[in-house]
N, C-alpha and C. Protein backbone atom coordinates (compact mmCIF):
# COMPACT_ATOMS: atom_id res chain seq x y z
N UNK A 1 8.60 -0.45 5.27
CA UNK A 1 7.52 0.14 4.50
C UNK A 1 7.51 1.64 4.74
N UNK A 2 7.89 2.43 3.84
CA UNK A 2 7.43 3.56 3.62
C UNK A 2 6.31 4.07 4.48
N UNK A 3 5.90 5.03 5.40
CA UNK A 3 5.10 5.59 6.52
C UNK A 3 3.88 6.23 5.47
N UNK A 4 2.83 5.79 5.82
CA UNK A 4 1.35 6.56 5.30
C UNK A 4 1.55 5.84 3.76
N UNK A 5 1.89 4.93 3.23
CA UNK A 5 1.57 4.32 1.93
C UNK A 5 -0.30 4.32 2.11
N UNK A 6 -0.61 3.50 3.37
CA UNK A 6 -1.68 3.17 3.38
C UNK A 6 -2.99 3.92 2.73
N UNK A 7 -2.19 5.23 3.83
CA UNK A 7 -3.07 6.34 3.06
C UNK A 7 -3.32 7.15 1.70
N UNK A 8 -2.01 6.87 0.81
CA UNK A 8 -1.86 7.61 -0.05
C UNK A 8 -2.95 6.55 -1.14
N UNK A 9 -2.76 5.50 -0.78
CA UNK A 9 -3.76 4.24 -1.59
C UNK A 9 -5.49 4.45 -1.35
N UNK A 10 -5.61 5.22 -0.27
CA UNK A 10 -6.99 5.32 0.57
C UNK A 10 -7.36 6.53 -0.41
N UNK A 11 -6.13 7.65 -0.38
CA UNK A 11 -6.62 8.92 -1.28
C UNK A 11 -6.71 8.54 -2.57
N UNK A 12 -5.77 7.93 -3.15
CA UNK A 12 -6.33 7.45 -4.60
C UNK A 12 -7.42 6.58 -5.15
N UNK A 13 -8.05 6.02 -4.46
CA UNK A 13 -9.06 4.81 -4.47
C UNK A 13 -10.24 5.05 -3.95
N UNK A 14 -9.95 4.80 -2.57
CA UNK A 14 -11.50 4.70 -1.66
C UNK A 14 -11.96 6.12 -1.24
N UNK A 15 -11.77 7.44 -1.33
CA UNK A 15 -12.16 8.35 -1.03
C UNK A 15 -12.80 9.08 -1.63
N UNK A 16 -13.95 10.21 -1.61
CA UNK A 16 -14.67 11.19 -2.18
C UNK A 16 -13.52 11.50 -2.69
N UNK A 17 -13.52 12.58 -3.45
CA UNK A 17 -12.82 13.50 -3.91
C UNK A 17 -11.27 13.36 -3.93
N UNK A 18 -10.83 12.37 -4.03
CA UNK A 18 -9.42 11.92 -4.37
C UNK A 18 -8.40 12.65 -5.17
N UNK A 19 -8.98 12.84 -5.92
CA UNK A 19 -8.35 14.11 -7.17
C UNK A 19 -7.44 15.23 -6.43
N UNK A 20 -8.34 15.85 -5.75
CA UNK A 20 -7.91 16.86 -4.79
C UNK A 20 -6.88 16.43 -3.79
N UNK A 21 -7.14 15.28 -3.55
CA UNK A 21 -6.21 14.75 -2.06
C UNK A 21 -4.23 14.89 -2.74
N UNK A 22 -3.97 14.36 -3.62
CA UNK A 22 -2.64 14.33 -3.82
C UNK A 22 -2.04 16.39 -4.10
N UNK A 23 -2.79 17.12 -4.45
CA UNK A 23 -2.33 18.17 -4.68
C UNK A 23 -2.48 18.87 -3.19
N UNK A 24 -2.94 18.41 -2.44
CA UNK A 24 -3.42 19.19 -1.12
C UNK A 24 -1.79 18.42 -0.38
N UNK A 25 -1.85 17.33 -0.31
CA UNK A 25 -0.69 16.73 0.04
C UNK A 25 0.68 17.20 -0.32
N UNK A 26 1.06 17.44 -1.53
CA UNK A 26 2.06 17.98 -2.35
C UNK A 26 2.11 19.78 -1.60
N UNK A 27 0.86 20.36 -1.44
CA UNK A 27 0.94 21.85 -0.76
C UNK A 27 1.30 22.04 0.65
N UNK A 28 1.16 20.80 1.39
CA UNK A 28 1.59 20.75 2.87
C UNK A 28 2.41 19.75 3.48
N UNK A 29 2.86 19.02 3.06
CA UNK A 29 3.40 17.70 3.70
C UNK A 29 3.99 17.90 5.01
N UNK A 30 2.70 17.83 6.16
CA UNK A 30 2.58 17.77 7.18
C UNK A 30 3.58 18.73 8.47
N UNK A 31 3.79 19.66 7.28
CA UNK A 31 4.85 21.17 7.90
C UNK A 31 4.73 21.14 9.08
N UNK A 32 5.48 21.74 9.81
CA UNK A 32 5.79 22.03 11.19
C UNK A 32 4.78 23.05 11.69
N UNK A 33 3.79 22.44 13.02
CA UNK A 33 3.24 23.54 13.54
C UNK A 33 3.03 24.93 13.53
N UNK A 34 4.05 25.59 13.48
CA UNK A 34 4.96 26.91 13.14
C UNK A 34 4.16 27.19 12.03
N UNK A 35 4.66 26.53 10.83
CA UNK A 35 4.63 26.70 9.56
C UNK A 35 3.68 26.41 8.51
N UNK A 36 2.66 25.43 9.29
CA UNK A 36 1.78 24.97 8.51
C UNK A 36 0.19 25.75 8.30
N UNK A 37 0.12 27.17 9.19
CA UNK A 37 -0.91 28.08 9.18
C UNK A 37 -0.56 28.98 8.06
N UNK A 38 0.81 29.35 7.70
CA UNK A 38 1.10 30.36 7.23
C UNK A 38 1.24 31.33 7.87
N UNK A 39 1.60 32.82 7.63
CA UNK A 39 1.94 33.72 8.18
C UNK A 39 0.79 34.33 9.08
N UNK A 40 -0.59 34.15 8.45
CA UNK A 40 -1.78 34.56 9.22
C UNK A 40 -2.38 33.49 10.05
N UNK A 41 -1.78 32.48 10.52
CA UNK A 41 -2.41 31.43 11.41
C UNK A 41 -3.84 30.86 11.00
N UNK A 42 -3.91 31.52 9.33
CA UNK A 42 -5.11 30.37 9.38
C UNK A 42 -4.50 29.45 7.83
N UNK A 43 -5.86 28.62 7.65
CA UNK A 43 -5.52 27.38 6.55
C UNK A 43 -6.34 28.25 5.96
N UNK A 44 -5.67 28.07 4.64
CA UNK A 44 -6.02 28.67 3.30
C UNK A 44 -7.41 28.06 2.80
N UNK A 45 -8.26 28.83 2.64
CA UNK A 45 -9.80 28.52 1.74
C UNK A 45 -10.23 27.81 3.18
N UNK A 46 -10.63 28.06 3.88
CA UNK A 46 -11.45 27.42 4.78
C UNK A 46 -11.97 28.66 6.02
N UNK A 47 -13.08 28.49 5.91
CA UNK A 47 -14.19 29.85 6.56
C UNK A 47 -13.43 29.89 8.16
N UNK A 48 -14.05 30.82 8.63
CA UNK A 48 -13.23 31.26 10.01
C UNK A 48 -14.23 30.23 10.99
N UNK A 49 -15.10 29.90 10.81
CA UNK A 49 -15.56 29.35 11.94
C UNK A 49 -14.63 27.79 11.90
N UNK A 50 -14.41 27.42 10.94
CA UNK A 50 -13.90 26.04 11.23
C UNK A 50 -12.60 25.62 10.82
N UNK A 51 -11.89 27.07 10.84
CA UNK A 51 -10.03 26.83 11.10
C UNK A 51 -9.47 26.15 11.85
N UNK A 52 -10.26 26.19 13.34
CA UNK A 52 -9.19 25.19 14.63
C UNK A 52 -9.64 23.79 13.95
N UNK A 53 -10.74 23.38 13.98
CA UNK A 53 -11.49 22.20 13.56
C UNK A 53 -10.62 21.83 12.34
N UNK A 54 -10.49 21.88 11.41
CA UNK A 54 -9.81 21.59 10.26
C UNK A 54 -8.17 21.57 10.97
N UNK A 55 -7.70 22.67 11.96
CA UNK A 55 -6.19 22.39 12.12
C UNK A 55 -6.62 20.89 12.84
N UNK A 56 -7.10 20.30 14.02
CA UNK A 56 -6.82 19.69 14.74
C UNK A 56 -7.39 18.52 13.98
N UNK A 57 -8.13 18.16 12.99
CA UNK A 57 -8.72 16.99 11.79
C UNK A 57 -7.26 17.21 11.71
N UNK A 58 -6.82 18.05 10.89
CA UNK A 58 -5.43 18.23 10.44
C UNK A 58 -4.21 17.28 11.31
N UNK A 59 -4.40 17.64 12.01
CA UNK A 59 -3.52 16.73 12.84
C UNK A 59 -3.59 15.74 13.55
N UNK A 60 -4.78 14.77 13.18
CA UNK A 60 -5.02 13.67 14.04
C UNK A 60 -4.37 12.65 13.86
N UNK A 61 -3.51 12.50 12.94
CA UNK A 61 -2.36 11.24 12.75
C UNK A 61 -1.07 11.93 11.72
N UNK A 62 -0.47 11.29 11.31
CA UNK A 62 0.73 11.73 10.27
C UNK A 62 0.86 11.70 8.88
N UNK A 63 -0.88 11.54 9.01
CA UNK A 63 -0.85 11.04 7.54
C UNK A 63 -1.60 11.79 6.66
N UNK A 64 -2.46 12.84 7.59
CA UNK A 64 -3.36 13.99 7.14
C UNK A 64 -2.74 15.29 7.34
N UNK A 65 -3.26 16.24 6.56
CA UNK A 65 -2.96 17.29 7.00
C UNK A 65 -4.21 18.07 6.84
N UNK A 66 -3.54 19.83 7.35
CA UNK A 66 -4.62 20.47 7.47
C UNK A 66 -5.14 20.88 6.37
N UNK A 67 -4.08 20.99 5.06
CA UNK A 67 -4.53 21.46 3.76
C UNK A 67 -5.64 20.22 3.08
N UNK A 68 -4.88 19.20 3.25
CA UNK A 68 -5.67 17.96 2.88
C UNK A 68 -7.24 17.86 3.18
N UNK A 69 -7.58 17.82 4.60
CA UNK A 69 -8.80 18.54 4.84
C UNK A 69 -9.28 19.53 4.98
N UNK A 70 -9.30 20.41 4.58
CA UNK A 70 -9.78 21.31 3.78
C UNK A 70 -9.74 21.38 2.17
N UNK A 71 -8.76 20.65 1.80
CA UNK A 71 -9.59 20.43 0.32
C UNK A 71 -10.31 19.41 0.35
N UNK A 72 -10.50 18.55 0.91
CA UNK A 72 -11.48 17.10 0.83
C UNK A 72 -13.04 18.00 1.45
N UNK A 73 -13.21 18.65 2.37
CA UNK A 73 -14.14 19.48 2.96
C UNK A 73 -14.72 20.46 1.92
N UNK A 74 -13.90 20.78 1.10
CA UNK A 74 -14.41 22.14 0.28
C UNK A 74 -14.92 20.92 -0.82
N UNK A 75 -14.62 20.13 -1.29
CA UNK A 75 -15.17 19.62 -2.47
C UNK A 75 -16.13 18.72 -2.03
N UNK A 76 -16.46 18.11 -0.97
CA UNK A 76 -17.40 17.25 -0.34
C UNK A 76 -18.26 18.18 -0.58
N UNK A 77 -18.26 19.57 0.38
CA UNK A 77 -19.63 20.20 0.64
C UNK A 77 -19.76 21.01 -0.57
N UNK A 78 -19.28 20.67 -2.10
CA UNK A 78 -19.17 21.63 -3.16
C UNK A 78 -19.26 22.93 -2.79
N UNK A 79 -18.22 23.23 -2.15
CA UNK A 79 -17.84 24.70 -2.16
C UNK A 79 -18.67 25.56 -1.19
N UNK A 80 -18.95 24.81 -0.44
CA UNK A 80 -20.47 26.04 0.07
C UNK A 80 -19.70 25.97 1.91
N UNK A 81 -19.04 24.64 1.98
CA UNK A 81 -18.80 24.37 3.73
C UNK A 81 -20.35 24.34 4.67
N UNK A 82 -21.46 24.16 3.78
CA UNK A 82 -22.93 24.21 4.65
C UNK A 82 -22.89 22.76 5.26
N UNK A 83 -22.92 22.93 6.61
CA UNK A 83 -23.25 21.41 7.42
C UNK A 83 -24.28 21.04 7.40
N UNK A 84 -25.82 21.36 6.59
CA UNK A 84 -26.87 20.87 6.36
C UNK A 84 -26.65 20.09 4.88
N UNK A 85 -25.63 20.39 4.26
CA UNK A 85 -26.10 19.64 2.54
C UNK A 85 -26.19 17.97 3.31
N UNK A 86 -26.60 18.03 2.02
CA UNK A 86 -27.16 16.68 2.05
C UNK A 86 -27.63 16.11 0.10
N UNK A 87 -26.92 15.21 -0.39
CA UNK A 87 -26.86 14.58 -1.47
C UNK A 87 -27.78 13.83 -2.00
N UNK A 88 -28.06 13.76 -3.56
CA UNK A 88 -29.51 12.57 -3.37
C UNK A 88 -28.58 11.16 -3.65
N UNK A 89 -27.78 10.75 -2.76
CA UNK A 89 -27.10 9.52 -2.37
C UNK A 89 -27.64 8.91 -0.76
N UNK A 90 -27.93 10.13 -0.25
CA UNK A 90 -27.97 10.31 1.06
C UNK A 90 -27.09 11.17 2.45
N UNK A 91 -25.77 11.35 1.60
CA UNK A 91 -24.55 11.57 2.59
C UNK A 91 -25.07 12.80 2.98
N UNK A 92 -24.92 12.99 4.03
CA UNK A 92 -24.54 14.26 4.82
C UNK A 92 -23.74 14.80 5.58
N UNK A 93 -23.51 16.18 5.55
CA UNK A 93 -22.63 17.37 6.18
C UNK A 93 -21.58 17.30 5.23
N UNK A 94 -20.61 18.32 5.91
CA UNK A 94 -19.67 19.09 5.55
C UNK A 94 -19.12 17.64 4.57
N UNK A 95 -18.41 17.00 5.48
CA UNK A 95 -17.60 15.78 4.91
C UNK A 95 -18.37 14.45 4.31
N UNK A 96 -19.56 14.84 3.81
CA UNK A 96 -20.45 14.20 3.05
C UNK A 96 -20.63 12.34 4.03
N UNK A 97 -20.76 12.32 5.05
CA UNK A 97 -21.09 11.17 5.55
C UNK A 97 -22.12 10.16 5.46
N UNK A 98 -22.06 9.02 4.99
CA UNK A 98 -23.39 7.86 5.06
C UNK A 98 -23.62 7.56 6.44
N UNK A 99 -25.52 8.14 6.54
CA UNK A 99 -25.97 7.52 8.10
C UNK A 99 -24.59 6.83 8.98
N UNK A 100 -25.08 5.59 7.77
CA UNK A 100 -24.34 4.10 8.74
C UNK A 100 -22.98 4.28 8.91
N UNK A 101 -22.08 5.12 7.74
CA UNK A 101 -20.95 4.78 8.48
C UNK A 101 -20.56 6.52 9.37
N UNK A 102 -21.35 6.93 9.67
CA UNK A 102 -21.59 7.88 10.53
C UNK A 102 -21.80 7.25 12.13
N UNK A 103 -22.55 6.51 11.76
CA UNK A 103 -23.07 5.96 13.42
C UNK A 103 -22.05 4.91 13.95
N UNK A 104 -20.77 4.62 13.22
CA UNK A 104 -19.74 3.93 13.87
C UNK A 104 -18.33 4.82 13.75
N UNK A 105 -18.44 5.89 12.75
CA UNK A 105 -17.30 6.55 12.57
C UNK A 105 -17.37 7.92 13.16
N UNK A 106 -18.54 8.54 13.45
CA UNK A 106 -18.79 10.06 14.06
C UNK A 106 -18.37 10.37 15.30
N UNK A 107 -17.66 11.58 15.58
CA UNK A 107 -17.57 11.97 16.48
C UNK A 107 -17.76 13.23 17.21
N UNK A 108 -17.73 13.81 18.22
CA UNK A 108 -17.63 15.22 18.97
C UNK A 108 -16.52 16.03 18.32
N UNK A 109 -16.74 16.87 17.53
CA UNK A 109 -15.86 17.82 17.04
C UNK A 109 -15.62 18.57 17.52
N UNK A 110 -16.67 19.17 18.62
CA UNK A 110 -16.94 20.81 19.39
C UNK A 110 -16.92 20.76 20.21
N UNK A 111 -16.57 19.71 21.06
CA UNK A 111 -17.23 19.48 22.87
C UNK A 111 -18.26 19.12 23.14
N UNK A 112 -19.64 19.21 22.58
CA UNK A 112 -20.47 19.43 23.04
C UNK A 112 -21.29 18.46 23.66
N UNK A 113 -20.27 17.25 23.76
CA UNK A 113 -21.03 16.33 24.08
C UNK A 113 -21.44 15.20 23.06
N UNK A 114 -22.01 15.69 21.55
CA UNK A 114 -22.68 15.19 20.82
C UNK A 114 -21.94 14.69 19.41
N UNK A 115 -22.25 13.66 18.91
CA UNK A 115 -21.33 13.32 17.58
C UNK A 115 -22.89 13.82 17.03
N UNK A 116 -22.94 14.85 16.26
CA UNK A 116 -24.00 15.43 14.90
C UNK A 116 -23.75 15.18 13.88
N UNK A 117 -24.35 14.57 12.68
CA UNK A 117 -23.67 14.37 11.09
C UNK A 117 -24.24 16.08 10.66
N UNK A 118 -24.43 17.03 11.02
CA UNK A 118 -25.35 18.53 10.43
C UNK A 118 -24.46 19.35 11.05
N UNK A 119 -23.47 18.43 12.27
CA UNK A 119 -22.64 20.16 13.11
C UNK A 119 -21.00 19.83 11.90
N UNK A 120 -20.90 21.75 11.53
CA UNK A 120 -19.53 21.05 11.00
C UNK A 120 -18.85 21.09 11.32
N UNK A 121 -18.10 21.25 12.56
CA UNK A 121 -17.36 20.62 13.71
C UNK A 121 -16.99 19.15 13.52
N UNK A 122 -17.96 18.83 14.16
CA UNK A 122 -18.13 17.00 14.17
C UNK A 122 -17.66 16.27 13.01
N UNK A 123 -18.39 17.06 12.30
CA UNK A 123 -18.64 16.22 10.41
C UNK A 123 -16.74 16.45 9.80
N UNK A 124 -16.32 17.06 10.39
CA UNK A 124 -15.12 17.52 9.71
C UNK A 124 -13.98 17.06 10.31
N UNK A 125 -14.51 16.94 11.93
CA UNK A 125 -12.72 16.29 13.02
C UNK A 125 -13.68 14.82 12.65
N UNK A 126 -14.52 14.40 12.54
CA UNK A 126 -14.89 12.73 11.94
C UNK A 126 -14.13 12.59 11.06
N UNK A 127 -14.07 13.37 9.55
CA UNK A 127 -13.63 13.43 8.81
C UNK A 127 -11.84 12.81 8.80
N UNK A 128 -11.54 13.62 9.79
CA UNK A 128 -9.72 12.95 9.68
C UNK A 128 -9.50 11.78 10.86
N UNK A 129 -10.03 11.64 11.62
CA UNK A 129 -10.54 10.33 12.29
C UNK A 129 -10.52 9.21 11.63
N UNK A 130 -11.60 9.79 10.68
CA UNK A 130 -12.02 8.58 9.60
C UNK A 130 -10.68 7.83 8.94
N UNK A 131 -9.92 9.43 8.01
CA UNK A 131 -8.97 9.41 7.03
C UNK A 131 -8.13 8.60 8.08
N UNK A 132 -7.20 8.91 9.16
CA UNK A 132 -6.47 8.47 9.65
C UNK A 132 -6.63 6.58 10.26
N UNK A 133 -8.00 6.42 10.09
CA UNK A 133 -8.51 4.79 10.35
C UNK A 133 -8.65 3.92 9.63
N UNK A 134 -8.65 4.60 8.45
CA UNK A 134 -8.53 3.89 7.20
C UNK A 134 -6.81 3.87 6.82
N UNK A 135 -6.43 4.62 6.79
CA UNK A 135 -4.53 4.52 6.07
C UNK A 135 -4.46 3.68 7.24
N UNK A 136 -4.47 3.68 8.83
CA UNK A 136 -3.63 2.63 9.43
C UNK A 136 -4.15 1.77 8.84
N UNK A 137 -5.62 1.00 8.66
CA UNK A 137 -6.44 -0.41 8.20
C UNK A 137 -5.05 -0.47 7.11
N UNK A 138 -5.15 -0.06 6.32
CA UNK A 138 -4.76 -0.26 5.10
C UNK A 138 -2.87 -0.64 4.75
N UNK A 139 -2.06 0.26 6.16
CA UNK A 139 -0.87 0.27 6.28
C UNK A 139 -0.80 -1.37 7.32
N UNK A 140 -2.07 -1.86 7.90
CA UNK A 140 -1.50 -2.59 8.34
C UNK A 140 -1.98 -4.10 7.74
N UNK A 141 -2.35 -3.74 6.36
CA UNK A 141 -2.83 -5.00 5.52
C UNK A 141 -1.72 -5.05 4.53
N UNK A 142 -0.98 -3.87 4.24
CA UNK A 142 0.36 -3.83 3.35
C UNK A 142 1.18 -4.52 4.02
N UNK A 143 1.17 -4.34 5.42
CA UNK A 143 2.32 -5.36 6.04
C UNK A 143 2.13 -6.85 6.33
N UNK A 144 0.66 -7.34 6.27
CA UNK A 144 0.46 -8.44 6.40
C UNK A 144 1.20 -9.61 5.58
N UNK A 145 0.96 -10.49 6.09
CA UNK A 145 1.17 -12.23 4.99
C UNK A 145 -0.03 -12.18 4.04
N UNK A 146 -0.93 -11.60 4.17
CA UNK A 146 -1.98 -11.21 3.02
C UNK A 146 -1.43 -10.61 1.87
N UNK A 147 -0.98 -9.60 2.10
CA UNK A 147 -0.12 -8.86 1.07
C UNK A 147 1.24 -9.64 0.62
N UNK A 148 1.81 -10.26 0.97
CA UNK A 148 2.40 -10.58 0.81
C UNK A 148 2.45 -11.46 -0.36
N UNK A 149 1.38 -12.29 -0.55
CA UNK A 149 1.03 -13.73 -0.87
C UNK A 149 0.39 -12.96 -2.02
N UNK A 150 -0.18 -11.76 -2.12
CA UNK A 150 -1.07 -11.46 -3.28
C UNK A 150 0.04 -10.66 -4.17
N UNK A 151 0.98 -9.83 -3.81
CA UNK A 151 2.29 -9.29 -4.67
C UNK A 151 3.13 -10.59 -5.66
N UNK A 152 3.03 -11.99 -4.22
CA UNK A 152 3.93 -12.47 -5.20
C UNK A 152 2.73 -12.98 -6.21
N UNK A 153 1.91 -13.59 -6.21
CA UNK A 153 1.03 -14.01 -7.10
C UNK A 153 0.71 -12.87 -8.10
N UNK A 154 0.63 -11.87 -7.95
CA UNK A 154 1.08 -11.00 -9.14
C UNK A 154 2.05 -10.31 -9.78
N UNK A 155 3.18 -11.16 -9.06
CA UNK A 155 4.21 -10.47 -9.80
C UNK A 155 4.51 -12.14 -10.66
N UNK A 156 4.07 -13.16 -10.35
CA UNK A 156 4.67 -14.47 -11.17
C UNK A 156 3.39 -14.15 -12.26
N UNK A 157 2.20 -14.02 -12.04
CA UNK A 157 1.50 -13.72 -13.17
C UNK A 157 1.67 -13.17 -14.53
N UNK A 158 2.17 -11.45 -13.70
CA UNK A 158 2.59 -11.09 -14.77
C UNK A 158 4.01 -11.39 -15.29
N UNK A 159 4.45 -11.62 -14.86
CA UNK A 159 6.22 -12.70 -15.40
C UNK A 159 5.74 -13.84 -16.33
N UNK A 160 4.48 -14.49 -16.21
CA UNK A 160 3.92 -15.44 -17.11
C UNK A 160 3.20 -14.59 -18.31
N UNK A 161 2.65 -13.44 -18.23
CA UNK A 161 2.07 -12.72 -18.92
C UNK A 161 2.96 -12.04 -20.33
N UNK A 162 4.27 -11.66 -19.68
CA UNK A 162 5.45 -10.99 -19.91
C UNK A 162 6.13 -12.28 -21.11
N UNK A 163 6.26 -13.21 -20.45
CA UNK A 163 6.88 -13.98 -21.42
C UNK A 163 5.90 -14.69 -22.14
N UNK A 164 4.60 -15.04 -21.84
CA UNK A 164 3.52 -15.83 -22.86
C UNK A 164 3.66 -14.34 -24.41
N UNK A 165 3.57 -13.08 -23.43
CA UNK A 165 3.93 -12.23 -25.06
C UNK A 165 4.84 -12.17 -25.68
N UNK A 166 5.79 -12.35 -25.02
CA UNK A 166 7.53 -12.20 -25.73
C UNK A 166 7.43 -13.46 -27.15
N UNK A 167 6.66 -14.78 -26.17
CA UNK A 167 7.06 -15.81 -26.87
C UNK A 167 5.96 -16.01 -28.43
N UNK A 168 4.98 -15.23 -28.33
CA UNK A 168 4.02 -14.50 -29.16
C UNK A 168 4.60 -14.19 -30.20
N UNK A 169 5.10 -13.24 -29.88
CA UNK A 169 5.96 -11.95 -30.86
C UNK A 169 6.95 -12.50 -31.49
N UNK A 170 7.63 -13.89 -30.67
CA UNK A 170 8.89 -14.37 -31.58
C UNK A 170 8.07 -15.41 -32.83
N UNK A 171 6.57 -16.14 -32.47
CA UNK A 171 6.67 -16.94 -33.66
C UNK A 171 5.95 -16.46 -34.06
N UNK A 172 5.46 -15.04 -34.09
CA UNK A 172 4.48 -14.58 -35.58
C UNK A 172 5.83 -13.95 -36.24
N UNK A 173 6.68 -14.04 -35.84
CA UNK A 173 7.90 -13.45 -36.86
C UNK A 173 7.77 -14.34 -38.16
């Protein structure tokens, strides 16, 4: 299996701002330390206070990067990066979090001791935590006998689908 499928299914589907995720991907694919700041050591469009934070979200598995979050961050917090927004859905901070799955997915971004959904520190290294917990979930349900059993059942489906039309098309001739 192809490495990070999981995730690329997580960015197209289950995520805020998905749209953004494949072009952020396509701008960094997970470049070399060295190389992945650019010439000025920082990530492009993302405020100075939360460059390290976004590099090290950036790098919490192989399947994120730093550009990636930071475009998922800039379009969560519509453009503003304020760790107080807050949605009339409910989500809050930077990386637009629900309470609940805040209070099992949040973490210490800053040291400080504290997982905050309002610090954007926290809200943002949660953020690729998150991303990176979901593509493994997901890379390791692609490999299952689950998956397995549901490909072939849709691939004989549509093979029944395929020929119930073929055989259509031959007697309205």
């Amino acid at each position: 299996m192809k490495k990070g499928l999981g995730f690329s299914i997580v960015a197209l589907f289950a995520l805020p701002g998905a749209a953004l995720m494949p072009l952020a991907m396509l701008s960094e694919p997970n470049a070399p330390a060295g190389n992945a700041r650019g010439g000025s050591g920082r990530v492009s469009g993302v405020p100075e206070e939360y460059q390290d934070v976004v590099w090290r979200a950036g790098h919490a598995c192989d399947v994120v990067s730093p550009s990636l979050i930071a475009a998922q961050a800039d379009h969560e917090s519509a453009h503003t990066w304020d760790p107080q927004i807050t949605s009339s859905a409910g989500v809050r901070g930077i990386a637009q979090f629900m309470p609940a799955t805040w209070a099992t997915h949040g973490h210490d971004g800053d040291g400080d001791g504290r997982a905050d959904i309002t610090n954007g520190a926290d809200s943002i290294y949660s953020q690729g935590l998150y991303m990176c917990e979901l593509a493994q979930n997901i890379d390791s349900w692609l490999a299952s006998s689950v998956w397995s059993i549901c490909v072939r059942v849709l691939f004989l489906l549509s093979v029944r689908w395929i020929g119930w039309q073929a055989r259509r098309e031959s007697l309205s001739r």
